[in-house]
ModelCIF file with pLDDT and N, C-alpha, C, O atoms, coordinates in Angstrom:
data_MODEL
#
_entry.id   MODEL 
#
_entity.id                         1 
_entity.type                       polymer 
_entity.pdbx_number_of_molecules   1 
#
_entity_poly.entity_id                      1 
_entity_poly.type                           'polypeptide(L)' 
_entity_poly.nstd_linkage                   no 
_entity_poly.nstd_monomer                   no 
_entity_poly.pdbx_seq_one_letter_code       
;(UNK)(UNK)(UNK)(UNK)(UNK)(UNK)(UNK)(UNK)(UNK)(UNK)(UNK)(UNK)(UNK)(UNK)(UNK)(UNK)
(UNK)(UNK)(UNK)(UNK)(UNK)(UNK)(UNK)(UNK)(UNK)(UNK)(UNK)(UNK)(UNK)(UNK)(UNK)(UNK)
(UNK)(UNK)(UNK)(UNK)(UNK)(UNK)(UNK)(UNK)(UNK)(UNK)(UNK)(UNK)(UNK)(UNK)(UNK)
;
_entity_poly.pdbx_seq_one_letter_code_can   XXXXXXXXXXXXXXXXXXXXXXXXXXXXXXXXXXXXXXXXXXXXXXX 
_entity_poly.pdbx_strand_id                 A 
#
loop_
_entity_poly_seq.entity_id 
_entity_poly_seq.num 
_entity_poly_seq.mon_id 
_entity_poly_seq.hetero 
1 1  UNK n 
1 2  UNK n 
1 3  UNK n 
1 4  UNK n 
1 5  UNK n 
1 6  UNK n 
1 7  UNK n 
1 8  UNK n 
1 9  UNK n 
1 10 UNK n 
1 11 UNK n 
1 12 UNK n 
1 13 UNK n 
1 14 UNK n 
1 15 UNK n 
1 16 UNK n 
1 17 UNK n 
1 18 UNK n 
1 19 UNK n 
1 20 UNK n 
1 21 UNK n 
1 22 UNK n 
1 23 UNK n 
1 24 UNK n 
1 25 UNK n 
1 26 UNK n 
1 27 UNK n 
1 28 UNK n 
1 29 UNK n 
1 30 UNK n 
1 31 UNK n 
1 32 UNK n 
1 33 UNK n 
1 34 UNK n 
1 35 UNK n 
1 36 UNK n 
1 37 UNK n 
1 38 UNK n 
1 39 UNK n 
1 40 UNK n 
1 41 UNK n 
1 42 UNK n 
1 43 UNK n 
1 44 UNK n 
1 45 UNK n 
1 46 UNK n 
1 47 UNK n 
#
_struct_asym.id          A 
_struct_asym.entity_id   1 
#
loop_
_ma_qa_metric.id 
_ma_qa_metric.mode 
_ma_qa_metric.name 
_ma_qa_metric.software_group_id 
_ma_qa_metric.type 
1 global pLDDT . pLDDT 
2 local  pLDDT . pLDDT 
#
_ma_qa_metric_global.metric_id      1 
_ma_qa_metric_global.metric_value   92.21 
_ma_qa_metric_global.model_id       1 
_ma_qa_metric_global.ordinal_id     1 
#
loop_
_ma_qa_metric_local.label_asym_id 
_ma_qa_metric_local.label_comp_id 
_ma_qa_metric_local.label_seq_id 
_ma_qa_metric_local.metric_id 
_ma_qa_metric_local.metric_value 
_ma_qa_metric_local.model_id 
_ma_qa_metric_local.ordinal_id 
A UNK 1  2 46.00 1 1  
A UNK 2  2 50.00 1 2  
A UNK 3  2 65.00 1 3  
A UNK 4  2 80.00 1 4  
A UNK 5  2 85.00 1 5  
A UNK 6  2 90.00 1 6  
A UNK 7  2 95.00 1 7  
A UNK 8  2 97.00 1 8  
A UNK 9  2 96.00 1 9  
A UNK 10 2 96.00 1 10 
A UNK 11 2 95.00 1 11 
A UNK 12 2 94.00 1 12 
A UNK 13 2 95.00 1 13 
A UNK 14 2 96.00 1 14 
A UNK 15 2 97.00 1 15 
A UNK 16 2 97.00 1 16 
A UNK 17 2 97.00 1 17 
A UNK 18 2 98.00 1 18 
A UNK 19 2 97.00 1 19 
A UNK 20 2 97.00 1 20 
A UNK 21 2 97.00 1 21 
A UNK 22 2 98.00 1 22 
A UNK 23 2 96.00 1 23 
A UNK 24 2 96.00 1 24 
A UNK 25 2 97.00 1 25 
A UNK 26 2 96.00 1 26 
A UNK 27 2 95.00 1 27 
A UNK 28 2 95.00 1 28 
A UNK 29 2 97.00 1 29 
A UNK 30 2 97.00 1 30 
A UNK 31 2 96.00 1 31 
A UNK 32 2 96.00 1 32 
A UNK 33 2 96.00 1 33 
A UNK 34 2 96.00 1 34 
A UNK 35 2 97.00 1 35 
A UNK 36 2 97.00 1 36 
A UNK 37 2 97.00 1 37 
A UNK 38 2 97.00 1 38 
A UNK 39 2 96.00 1 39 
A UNK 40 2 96.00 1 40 
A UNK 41 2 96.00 1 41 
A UNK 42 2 91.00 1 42 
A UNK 43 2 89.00 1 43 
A UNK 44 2 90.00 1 44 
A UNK 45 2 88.00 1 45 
A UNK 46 2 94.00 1 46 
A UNK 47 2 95.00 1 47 
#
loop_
_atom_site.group_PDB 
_atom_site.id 
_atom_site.type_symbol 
_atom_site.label_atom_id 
_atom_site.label_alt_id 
_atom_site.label_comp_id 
_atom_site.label_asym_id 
_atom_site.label_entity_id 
_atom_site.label_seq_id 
_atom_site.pdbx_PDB_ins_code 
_atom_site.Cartn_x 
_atom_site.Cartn_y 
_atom_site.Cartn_z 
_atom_site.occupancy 
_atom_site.B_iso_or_equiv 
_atom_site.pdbx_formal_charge 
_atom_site.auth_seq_id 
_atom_site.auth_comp_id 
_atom_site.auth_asym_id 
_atom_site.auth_atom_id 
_atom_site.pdbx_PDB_model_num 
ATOM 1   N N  . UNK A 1 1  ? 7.865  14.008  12.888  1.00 46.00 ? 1  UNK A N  1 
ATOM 2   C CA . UNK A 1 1  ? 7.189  12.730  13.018  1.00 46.00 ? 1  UNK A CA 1 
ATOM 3   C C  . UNK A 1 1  ? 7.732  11.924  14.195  1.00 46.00 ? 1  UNK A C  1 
ATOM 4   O O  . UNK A 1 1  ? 7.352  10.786  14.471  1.00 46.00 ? 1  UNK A O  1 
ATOM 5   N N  . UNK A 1 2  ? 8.384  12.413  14.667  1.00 50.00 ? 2  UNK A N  1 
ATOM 6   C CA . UNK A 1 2  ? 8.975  12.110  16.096  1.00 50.00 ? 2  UNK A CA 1 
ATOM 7   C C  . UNK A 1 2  ? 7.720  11.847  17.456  1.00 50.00 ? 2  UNK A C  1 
ATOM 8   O O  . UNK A 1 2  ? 7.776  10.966  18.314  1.00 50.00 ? 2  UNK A O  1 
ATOM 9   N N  . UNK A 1 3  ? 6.748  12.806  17.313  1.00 65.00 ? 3  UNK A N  1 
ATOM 10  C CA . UNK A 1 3  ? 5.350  12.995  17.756  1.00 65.00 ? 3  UNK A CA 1 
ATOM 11  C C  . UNK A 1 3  ? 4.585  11.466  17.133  1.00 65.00 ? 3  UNK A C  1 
ATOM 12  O O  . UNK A 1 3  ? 4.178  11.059  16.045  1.00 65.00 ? 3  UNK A O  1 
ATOM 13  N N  . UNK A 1 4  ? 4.669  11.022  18.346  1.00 80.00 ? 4  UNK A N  1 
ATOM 14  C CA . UNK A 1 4  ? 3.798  9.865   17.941  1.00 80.00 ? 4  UNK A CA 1 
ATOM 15  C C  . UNK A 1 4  ? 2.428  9.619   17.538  1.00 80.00 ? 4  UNK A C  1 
ATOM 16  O O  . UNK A 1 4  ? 1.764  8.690   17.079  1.00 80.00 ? 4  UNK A O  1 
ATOM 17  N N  . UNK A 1 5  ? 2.239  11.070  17.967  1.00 85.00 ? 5  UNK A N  1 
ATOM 18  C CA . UNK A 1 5  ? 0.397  11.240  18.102  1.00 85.00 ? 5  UNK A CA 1 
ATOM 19  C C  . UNK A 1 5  ? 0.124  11.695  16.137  1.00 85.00 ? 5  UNK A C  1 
ATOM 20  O O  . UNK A 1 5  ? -1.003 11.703  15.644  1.00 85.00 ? 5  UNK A O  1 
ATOM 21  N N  . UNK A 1 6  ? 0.889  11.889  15.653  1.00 90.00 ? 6  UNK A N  1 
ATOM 22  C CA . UNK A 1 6  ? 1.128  12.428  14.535  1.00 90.00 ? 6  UNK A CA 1 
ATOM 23  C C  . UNK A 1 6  ? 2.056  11.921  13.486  1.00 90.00 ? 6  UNK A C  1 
ATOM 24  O O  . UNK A 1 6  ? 2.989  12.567  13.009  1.00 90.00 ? 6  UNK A O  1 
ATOM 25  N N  . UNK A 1 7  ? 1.686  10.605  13.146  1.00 95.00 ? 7  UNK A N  1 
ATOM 26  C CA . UNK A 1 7  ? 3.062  9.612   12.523  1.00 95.00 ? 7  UNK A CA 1 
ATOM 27  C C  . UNK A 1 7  ? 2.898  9.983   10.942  1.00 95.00 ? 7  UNK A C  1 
ATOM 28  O O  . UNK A 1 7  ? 3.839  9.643   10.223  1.00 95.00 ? 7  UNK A O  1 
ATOM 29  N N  . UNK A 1 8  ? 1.599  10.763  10.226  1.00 97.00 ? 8  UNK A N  1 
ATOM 30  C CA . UNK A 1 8  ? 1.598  11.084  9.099   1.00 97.00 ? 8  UNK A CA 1 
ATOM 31  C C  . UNK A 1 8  ? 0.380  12.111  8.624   1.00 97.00 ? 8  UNK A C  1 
ATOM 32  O O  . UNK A 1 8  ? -0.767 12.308  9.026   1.00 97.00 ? 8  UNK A O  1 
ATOM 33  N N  . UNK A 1 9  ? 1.202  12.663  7.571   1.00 96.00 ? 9  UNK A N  1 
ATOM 34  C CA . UNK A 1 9  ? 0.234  13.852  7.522   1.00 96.00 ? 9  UNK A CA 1 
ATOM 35  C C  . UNK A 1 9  ? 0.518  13.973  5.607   1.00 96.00 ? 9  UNK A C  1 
ATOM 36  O O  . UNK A 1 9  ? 1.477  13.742  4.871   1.00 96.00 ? 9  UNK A O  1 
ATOM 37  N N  . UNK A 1 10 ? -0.681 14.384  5.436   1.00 96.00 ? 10 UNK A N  1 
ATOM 38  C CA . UNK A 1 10 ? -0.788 14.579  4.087   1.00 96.00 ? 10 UNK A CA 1 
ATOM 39  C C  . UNK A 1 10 ? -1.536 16.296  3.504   1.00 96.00 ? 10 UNK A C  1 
ATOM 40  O O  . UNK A 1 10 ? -2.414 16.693  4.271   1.00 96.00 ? 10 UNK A O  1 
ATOM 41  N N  . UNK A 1 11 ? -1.350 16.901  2.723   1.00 95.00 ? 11 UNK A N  1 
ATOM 42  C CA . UNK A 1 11 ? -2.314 17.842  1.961   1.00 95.00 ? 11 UNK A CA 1 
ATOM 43  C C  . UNK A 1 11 ? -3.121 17.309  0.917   1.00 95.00 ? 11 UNK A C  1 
ATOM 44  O O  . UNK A 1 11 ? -3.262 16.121  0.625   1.00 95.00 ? 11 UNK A O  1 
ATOM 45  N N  . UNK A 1 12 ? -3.612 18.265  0.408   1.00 94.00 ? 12 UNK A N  1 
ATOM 46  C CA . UNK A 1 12 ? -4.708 18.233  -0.521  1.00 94.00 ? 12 UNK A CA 1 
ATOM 47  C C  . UNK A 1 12 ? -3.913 17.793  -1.979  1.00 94.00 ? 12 UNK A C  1 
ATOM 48  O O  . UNK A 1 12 ? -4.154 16.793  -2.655  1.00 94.00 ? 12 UNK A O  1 
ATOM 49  N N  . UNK A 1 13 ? -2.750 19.002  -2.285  1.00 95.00 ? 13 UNK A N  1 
ATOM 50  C CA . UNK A 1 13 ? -2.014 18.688  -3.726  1.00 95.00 ? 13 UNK A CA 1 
ATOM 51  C C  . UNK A 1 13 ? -1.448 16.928  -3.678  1.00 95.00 ? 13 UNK A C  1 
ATOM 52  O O  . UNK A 1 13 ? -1.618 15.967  -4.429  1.00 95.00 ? 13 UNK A O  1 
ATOM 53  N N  . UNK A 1 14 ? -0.763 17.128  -2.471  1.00 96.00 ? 14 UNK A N  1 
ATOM 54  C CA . UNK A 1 14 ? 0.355  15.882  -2.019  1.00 96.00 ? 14 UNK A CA 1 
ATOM 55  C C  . UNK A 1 14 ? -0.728 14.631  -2.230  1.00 96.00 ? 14 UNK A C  1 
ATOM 56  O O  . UNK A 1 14 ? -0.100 13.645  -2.616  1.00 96.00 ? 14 UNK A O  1 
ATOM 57  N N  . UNK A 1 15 ? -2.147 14.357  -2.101  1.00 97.00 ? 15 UNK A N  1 
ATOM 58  C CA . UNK A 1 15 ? -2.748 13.755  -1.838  1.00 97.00 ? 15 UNK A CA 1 
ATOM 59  C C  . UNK A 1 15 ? -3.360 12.843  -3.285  1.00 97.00 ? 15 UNK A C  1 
ATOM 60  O O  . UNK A 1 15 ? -3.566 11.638  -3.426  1.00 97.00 ? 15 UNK A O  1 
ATOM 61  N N  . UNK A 1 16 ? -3.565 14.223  -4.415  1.00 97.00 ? 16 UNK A N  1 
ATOM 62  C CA . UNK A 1 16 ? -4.077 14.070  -5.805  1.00 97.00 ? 16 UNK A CA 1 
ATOM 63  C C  . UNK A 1 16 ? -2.407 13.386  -6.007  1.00 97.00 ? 16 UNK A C  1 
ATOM 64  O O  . UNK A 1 16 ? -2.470 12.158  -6.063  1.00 97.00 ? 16 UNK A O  1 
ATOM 65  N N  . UNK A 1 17 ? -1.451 13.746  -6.085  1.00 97.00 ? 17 UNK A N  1 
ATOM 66  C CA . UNK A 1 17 ? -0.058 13.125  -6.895  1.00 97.00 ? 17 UNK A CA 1 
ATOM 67  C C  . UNK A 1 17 ? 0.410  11.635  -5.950  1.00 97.00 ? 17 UNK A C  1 
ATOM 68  O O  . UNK A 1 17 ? 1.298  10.951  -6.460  1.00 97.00 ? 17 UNK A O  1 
ATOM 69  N N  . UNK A 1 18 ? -0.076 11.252  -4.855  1.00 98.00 ? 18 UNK A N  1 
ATOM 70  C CA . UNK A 1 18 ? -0.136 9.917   -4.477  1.00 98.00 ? 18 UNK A CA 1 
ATOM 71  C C  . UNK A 1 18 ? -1.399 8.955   -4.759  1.00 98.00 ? 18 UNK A C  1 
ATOM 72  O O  . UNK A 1 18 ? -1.536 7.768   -4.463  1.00 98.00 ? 18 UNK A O  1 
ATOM 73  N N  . UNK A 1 19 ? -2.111 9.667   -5.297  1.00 97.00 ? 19 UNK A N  1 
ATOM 74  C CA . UNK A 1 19 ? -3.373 9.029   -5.159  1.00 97.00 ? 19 UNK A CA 1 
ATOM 75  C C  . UNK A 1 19 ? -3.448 8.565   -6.786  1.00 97.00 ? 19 UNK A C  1 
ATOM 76  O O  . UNK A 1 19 ? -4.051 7.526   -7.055  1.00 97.00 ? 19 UNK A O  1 
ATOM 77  N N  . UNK A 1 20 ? -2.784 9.407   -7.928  1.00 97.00 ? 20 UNK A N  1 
ATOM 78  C CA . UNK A 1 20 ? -1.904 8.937   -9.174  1.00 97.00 ? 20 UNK A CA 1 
ATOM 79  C C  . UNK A 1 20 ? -1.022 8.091   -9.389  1.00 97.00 ? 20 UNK A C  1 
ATOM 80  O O  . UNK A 1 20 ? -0.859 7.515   -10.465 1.00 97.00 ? 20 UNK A O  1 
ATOM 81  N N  . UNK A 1 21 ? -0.464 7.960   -8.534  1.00 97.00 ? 21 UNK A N  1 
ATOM 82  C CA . UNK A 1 21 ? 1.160  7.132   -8.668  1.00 97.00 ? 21 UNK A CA 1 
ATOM 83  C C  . UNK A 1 21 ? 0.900  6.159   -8.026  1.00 97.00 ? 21 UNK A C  1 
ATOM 84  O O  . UNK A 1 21 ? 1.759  5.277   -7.985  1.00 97.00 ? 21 UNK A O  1 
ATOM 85  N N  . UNK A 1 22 ? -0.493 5.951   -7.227  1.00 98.00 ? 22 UNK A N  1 
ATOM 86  C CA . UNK A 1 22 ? -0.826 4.308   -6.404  1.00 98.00 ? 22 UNK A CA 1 
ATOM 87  C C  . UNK A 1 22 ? -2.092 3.784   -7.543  1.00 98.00 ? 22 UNK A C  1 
ATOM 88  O O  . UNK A 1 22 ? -2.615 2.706   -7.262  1.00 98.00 ? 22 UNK A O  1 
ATOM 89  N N  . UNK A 1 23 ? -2.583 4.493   -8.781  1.00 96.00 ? 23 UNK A N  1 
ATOM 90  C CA . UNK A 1 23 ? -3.745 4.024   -9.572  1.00 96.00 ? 23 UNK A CA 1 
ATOM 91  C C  . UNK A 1 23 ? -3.519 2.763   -10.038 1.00 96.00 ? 23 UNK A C  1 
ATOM 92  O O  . UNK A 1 23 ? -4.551 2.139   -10.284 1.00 96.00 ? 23 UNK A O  1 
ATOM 93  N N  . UNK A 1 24 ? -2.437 2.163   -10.248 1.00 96.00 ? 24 UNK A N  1 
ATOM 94  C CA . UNK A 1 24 ? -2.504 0.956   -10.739 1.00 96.00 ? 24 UNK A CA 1 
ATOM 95  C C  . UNK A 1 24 ? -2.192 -0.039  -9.641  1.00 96.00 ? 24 UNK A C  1 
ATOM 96  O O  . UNK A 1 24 ? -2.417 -1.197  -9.992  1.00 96.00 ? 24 UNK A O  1 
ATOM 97  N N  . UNK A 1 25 ? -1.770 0.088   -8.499  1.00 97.00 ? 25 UNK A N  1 
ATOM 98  C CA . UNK A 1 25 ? -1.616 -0.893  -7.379  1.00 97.00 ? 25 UNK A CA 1 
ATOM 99  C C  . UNK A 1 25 ? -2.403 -1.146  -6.574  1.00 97.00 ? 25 UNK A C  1 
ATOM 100 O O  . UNK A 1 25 ? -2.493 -0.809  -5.394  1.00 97.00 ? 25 UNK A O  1 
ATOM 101 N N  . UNK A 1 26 ? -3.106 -1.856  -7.298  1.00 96.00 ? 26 UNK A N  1 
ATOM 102 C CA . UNK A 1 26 ? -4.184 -2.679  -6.316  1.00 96.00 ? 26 UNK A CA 1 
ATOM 103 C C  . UNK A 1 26 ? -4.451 -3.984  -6.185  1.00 96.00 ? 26 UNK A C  1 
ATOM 104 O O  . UNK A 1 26 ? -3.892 -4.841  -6.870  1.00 96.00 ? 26 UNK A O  1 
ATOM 105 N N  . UNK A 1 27 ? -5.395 -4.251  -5.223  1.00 95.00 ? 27 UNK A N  1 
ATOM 106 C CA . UNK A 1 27 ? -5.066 -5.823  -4.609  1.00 95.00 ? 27 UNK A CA 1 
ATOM 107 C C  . UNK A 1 27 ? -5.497 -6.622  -6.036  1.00 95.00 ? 27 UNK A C  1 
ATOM 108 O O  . UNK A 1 27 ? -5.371 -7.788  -5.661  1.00 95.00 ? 27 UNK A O  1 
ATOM 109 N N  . UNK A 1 28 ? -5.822 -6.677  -7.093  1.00 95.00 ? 28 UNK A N  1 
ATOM 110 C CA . UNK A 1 28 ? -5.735 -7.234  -8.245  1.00 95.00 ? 28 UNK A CA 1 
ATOM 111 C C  . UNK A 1 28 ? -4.174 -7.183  -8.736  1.00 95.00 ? 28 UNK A C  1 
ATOM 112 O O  . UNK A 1 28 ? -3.495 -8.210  -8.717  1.00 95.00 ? 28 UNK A O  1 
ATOM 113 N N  . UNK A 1 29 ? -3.810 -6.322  -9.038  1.00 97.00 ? 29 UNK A N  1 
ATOM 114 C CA . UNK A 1 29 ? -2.467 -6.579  -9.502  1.00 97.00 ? 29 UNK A CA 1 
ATOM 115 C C  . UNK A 1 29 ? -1.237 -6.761  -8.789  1.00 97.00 ? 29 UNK A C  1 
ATOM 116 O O  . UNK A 1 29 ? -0.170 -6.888  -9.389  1.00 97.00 ? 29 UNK A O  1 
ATOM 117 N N  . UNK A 1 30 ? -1.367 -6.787  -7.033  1.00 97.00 ? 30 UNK A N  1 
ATOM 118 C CA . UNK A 1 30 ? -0.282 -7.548  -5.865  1.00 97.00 ? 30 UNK A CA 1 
ATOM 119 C C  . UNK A 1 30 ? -0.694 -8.362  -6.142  1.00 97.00 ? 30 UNK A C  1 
ATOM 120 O O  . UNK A 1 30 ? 0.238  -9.003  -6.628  1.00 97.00 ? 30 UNK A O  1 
ATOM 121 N N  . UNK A 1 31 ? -1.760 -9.064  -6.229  1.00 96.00 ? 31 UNK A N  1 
ATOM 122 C CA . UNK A 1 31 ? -1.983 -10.615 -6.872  1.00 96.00 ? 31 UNK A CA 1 
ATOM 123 C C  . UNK A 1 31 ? -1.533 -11.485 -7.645  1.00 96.00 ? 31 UNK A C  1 
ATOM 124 O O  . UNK A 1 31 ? -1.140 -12.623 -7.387  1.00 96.00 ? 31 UNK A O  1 
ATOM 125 N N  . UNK A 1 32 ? -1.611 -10.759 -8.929  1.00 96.00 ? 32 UNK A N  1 
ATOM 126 C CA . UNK A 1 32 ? -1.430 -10.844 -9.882  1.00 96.00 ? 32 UNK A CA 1 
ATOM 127 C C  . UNK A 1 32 ? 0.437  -11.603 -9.924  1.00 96.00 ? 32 UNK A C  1 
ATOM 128 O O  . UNK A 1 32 ? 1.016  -12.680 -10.064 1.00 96.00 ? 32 UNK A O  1 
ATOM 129 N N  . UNK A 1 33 ? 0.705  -10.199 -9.701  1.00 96.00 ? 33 UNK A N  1 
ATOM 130 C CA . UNK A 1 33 ? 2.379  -9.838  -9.711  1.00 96.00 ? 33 UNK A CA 1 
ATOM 131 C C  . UNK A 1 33 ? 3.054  -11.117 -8.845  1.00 96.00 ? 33 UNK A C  1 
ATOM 132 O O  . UNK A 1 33 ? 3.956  -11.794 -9.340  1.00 96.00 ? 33 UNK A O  1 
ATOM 133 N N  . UNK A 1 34 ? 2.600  -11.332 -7.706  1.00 96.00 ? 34 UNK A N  1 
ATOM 134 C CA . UNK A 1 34 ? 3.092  -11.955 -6.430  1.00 96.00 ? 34 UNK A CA 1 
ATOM 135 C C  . UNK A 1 34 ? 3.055  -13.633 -6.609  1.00 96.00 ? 34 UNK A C  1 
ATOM 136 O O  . UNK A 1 34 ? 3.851  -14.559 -6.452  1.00 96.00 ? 34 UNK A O  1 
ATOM 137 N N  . UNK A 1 35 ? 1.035  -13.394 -7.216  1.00 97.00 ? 35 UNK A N  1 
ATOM 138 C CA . UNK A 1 35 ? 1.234  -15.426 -7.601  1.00 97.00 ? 35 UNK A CA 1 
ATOM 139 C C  . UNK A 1 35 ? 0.589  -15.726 -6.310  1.00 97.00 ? 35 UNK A C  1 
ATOM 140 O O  . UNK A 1 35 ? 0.669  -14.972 -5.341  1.00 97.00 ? 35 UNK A O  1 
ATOM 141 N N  . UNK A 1 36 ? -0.073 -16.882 -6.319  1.00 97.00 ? 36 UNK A N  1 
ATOM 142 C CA . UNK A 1 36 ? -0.581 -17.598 -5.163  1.00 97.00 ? 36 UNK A CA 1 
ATOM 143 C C  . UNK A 1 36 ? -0.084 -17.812 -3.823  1.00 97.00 ? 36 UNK A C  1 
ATOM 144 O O  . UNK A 1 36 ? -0.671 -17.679 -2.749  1.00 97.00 ? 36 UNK A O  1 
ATOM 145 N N  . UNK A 1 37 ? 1.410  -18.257 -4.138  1.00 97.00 ? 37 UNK A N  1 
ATOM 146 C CA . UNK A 1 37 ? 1.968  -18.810 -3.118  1.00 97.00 ? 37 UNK A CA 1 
ATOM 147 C C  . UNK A 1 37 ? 1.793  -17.921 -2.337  1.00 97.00 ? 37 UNK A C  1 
ATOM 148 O O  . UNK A 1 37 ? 1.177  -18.034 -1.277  1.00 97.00 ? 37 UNK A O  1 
ATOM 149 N N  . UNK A 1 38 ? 2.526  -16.512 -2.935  1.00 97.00 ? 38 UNK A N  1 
ATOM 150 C CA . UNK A 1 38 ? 2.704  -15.373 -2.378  1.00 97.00 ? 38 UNK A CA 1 
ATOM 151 C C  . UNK A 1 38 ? 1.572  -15.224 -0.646  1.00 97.00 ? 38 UNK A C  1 
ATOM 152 O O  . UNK A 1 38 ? 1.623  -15.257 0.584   1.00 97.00 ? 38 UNK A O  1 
ATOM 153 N N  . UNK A 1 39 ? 0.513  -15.024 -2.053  1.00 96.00 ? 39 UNK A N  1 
ATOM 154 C CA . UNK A 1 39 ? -0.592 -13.951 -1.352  1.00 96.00 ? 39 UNK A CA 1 
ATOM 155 C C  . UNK A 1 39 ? -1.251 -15.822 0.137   1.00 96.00 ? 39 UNK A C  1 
ATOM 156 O O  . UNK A 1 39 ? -1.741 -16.020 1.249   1.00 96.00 ? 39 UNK A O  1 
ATOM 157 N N  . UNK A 1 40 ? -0.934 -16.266 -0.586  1.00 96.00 ? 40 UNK A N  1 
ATOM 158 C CA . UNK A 1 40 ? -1.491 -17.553 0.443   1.00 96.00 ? 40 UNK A CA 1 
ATOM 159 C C  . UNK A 1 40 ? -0.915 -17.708 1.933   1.00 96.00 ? 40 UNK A C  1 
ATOM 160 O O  . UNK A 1 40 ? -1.362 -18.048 3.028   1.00 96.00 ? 40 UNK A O  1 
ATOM 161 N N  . UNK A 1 41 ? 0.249  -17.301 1.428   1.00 96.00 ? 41 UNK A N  1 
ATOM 162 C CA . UNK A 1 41 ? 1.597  -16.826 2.462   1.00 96.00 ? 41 UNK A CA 1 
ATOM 163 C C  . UNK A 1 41 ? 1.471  -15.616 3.380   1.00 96.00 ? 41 UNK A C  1 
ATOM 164 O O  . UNK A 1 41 ? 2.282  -15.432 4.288   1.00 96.00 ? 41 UNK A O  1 
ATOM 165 N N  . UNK A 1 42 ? 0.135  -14.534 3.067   1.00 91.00 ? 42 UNK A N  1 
ATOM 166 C CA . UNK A 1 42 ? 0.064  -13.725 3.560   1.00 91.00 ? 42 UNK A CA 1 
ATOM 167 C C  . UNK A 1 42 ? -1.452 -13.653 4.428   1.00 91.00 ? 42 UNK A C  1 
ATOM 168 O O  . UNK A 1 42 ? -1.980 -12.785 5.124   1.00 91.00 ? 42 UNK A O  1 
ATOM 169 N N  . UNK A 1 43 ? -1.756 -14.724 4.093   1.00 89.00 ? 43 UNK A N  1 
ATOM 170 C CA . UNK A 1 43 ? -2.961 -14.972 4.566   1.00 89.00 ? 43 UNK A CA 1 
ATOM 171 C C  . UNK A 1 43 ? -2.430 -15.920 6.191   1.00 89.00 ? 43 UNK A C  1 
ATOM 172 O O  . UNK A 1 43 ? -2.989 -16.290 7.224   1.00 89.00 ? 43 UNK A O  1 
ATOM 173 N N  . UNK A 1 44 ? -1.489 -15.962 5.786   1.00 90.00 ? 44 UNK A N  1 
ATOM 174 C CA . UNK A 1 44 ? -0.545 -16.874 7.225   1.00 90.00 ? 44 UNK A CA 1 
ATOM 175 C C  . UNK A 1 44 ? 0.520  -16.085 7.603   1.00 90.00 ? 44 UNK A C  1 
ATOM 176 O O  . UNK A 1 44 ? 1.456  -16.610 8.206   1.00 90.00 ? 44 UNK A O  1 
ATOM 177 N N  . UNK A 1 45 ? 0.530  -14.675 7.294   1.00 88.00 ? 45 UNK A N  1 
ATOM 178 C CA . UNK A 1 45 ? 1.240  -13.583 8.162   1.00 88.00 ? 45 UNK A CA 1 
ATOM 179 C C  . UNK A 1 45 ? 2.703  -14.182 8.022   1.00 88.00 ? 45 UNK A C  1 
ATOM 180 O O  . UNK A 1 45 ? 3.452  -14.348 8.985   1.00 88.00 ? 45 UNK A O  1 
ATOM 181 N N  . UNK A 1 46 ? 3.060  -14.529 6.524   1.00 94.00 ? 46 UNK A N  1 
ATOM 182 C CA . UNK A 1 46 ? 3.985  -15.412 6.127   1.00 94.00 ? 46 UNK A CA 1 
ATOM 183 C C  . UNK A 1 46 ? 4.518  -13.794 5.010   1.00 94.00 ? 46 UNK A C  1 
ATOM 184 O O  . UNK A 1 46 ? 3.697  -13.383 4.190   1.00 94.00 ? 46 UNK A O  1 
ATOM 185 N N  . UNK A 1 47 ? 5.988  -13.026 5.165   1.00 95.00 ? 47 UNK A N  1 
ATOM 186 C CA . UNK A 1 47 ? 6.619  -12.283 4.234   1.00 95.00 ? 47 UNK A CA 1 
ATOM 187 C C  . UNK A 1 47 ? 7.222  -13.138 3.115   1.00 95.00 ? 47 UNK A C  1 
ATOM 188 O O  . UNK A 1 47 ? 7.832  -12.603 2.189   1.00 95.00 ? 47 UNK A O  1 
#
C-alpha cells in the first residue's frame, strides 16, 4: 500500500465479513451515539 495508485483493496469473502461487522453503524446510530453537538460540529468540519 505504499503504491499510491492502490491505497486499498478488498475481496469478495473479506468484503461479506466487513460488510457484517459495519451492519449496525450507520449514520442513524453515529447520531444517535454522538448527540447533536457532536454531529453539528461536523457539519463545521469541527472533530
Amino acid at each position: 500500500f505504499s503504491d499510491r495508485s492502490t491505497p486499498v483493496t478488498l475481496d469478495s469473502e473479506g468484503a461479506g465479513d466487513l460488510r457484517a461487522a459495519l451492519a449496525d453503524w450507520t449514520v442513524d446510530s453515529v447520531a444517535e451515539a454522538l448527540g447533536d453537538r457532536a454531529m453539528r460540529a461536523f457539519d463545521r468540519e469541527q472533530i
